[in-house]
C-alpha atoms as a PDB file:
ATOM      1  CA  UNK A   1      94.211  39.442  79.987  1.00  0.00           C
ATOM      2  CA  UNK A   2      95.588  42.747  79.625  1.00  0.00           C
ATOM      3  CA  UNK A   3      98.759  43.732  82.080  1.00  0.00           C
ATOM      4  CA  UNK A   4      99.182  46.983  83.179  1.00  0.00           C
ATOM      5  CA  UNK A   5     101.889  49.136  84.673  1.00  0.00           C
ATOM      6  CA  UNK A   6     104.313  52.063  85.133  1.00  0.00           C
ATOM      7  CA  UNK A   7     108.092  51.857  83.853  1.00  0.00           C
ATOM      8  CA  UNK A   8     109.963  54.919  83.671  1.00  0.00           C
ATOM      9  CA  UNK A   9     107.136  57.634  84.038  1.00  0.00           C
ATOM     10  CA  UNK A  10     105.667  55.389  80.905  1.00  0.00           C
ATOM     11  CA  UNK A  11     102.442  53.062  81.044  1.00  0.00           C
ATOM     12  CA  UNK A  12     103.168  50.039  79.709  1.00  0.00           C
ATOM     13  CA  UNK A  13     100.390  47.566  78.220  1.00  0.00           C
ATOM     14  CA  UNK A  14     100.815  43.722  77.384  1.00  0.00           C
ATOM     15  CA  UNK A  15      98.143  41.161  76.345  1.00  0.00           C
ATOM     16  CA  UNK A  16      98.822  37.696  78.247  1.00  0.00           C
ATOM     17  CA  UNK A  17      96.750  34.955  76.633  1.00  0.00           C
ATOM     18  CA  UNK A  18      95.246  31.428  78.499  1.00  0.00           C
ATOM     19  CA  UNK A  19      93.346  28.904  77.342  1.00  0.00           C
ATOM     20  CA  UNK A  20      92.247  27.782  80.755  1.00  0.00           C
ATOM     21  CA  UNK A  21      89.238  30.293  81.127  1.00  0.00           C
ATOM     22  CA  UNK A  22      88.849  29.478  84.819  1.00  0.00           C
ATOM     23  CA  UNK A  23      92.624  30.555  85.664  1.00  0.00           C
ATOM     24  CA  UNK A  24      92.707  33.355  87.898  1.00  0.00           C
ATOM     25  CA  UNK A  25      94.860  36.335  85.931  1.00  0.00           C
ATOM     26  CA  UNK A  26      97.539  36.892  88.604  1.00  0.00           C
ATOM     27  CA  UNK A  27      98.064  33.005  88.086  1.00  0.00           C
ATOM     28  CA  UNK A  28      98.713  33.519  84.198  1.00  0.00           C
ATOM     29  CA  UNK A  29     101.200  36.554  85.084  1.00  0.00           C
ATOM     30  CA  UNK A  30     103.115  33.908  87.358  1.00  0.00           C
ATOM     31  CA  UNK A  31     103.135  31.420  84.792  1.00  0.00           C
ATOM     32  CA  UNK A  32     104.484  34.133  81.890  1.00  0.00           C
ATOM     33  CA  UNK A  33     106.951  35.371  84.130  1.00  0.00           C
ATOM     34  CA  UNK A  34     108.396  31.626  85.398  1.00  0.00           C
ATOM     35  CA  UNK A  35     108.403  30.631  81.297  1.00  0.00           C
ATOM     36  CA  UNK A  36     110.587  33.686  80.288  1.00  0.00           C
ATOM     37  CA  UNK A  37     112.850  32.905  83.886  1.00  0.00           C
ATOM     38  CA  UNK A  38     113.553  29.502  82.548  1.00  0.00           C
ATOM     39  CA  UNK A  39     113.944  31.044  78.895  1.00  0.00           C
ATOM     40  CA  UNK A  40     116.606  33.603  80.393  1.00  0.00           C
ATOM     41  CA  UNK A  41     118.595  30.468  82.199  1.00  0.00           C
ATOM     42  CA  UNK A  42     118.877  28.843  78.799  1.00  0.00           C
ATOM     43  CA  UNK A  43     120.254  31.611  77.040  1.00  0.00           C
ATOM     44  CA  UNK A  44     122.453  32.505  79.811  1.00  0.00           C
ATOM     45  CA  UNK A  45     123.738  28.817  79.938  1.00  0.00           C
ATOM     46  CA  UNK A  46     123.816  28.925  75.724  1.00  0.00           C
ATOM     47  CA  UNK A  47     126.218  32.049  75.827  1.00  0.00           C
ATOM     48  CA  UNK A  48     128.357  31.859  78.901  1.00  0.00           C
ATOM     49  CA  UNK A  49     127.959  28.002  80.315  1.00  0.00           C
ATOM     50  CA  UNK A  50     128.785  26.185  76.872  1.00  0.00           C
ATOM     51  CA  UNK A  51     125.321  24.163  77.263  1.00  0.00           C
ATOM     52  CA  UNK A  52     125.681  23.635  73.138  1.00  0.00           C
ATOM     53  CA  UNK A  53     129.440  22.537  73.427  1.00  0.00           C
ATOM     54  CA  UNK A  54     129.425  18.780  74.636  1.00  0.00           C
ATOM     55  CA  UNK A  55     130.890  16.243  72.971  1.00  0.00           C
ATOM     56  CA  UNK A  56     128.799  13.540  74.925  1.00  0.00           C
ATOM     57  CA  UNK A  57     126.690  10.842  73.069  1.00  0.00           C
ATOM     58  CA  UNK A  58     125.391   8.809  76.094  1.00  0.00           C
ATOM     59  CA  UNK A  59     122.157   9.337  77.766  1.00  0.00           C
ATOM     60  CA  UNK A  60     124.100   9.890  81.152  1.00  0.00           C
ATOM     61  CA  UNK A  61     126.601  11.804  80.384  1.00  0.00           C
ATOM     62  CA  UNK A  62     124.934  14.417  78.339  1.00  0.00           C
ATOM     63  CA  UNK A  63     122.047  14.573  81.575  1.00  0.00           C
ATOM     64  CA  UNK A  64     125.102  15.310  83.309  1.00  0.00           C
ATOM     65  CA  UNK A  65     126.512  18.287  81.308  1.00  0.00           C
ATOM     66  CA  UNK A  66     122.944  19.829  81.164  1.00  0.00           C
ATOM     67  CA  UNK A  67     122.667  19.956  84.315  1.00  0.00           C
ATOM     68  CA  UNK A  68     126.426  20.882  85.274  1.00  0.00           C
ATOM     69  CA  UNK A  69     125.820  24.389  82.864  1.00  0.00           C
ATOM     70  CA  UNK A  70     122.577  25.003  84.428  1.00  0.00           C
ATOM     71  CA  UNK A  71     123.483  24.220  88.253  1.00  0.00           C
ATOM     72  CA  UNK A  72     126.799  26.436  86.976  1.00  0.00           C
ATOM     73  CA  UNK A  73     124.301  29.651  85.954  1.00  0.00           C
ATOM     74  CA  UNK A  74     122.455  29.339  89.108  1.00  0.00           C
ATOM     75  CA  UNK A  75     125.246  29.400  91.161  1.00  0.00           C
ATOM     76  CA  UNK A  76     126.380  32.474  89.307  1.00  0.00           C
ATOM     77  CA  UNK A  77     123.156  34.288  89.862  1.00  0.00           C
ATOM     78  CA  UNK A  78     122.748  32.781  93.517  1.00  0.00           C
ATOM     79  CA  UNK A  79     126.305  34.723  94.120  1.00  0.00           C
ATOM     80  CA  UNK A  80     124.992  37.952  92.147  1.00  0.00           C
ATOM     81  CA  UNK A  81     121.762  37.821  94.599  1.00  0.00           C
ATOM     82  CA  UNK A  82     123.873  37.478  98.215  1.00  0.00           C
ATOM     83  CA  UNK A  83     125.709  40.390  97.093  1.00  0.00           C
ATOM     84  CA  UNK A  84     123.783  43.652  98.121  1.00  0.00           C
ATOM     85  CA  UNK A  85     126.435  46.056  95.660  1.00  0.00           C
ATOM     86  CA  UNK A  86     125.482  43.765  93.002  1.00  0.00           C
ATOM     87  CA  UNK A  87     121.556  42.563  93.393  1.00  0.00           C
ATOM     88  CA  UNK A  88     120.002  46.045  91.684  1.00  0.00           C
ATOM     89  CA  UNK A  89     122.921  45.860  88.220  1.00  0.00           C
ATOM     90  CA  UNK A  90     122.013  44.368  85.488  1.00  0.00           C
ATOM     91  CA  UNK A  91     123.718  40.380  85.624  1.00  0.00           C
ATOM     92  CA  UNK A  92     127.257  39.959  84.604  1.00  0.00           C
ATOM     93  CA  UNK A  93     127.411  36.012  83.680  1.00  0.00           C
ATOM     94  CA  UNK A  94     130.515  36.827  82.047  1.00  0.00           C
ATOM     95  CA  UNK A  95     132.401  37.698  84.764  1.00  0.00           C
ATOM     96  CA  UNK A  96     130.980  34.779  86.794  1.00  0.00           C
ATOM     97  CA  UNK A  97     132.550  32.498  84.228  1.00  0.00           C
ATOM     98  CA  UNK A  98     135.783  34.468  84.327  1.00  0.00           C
ATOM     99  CA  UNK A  99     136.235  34.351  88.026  1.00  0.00           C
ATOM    100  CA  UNK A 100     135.280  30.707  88.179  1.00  0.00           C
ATOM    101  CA  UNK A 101     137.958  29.679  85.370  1.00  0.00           C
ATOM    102  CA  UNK A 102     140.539  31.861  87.238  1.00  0.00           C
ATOM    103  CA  UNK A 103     139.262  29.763  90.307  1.00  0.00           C
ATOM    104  CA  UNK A 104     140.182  26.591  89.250  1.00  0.00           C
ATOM    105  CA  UNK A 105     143.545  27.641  87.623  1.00  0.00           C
ATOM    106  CA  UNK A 106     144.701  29.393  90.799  1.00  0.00           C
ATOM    107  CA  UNK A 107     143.875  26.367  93.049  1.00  0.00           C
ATOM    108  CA  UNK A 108     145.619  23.917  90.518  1.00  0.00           C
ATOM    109  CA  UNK A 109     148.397  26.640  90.971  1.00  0.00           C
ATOM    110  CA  UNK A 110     148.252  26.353  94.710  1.00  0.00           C
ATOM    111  CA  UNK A 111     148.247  22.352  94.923  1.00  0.00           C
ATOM    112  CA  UNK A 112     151.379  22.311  92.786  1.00  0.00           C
ATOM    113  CA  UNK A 113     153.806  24.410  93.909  1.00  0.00           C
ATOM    114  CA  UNK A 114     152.307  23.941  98.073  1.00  0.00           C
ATOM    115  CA  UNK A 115     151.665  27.906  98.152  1.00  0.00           C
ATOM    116  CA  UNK A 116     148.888  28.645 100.859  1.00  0.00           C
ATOM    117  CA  UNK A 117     146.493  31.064  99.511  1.00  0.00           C
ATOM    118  CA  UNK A 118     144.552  31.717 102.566  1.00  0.00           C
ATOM    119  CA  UNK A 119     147.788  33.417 104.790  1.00  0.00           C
ATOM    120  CA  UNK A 120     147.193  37.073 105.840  1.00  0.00           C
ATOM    121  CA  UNK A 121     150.445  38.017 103.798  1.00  0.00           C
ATOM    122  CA  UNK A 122     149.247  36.851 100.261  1.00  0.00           C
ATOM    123  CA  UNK A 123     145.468  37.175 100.448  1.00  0.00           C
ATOM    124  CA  UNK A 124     145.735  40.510  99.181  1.00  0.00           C
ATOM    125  CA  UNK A 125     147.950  39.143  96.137  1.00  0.00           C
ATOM    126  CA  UNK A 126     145.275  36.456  95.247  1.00  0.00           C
ATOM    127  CA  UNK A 127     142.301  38.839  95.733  1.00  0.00           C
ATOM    128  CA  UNK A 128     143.892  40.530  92.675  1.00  0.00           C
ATOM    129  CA  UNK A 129     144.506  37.584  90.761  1.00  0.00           C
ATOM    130  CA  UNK A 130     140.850  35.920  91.475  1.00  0.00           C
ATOM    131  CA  UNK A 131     139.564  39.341  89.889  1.00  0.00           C
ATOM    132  CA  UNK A 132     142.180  39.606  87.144  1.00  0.00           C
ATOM    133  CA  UNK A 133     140.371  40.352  83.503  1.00  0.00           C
ATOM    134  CA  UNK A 134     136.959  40.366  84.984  1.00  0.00           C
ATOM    135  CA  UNK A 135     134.055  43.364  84.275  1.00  0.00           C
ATOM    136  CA  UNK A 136     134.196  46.234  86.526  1.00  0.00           C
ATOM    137  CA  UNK A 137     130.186  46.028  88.208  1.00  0.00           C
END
């Protein structure tokens, strides 16, 4: 099945192939598109989730790491999609990670020394911390 459409003022061609004859062609273009969706999470999670970094040998725990670095990239791109200034730009994973990690340090930071992050006087302050060393969208 041959796909056809416009991209920049450019028509674009490309050749979809499916061994079930009796599939309807919009149903192979959903199936391409889902396969390269779930190939996009995977290299997302390779690069920015550490899905290649566990040191687990068990069954359990390495189900569990999978699916923390996966459930971690969908969250990421969940929080890209609620954002409206965000949803059209290109997605910045890396950022997602750094704001998470500088997440969890802050809150460790809060617990320990019983600073409340949430008063009007130093929400400001931790806005600018949250967003410290992170990509400019």
């Amino acid at each position: 099945m041959a796909e056809l459409f416009q991209l920049k003022g450019k028509t674009i061609y490309r050749l979809l192939f499916s061994t079930d004859t009796t599939q309807a062609p919009i149903d192979v273009i959903d199936i391409y598109h889902t396969r390269f969706q779930i190939e996009f999470g995977f290299r997302d999670a390779k690069q920015f989730a550490r899905l290649e970094n566990s040191q687990a040998r068990t069954g359990n725990k390495l189900y569990f790491y999978f699916n923390t670095t996966l459930t971690t990239v969908n969250i990421a791109k969940v929080m890209k999609l609620s954002n409206p200034q965000t949803r059209e730009n290109s997605f910045p994973m890396a950022t997602y990670r750094i704001l998470f990690h500088t997440t969890l340090l802050l809150s460790r930071f809060f617990r320990m020394f019983a600073f409340n992050p949430n008063s009007i006087k130093n929400r400001q302050h931790v806005n600018k911390l949250l967003y410290f060393g992170s990509m400019a969208a």
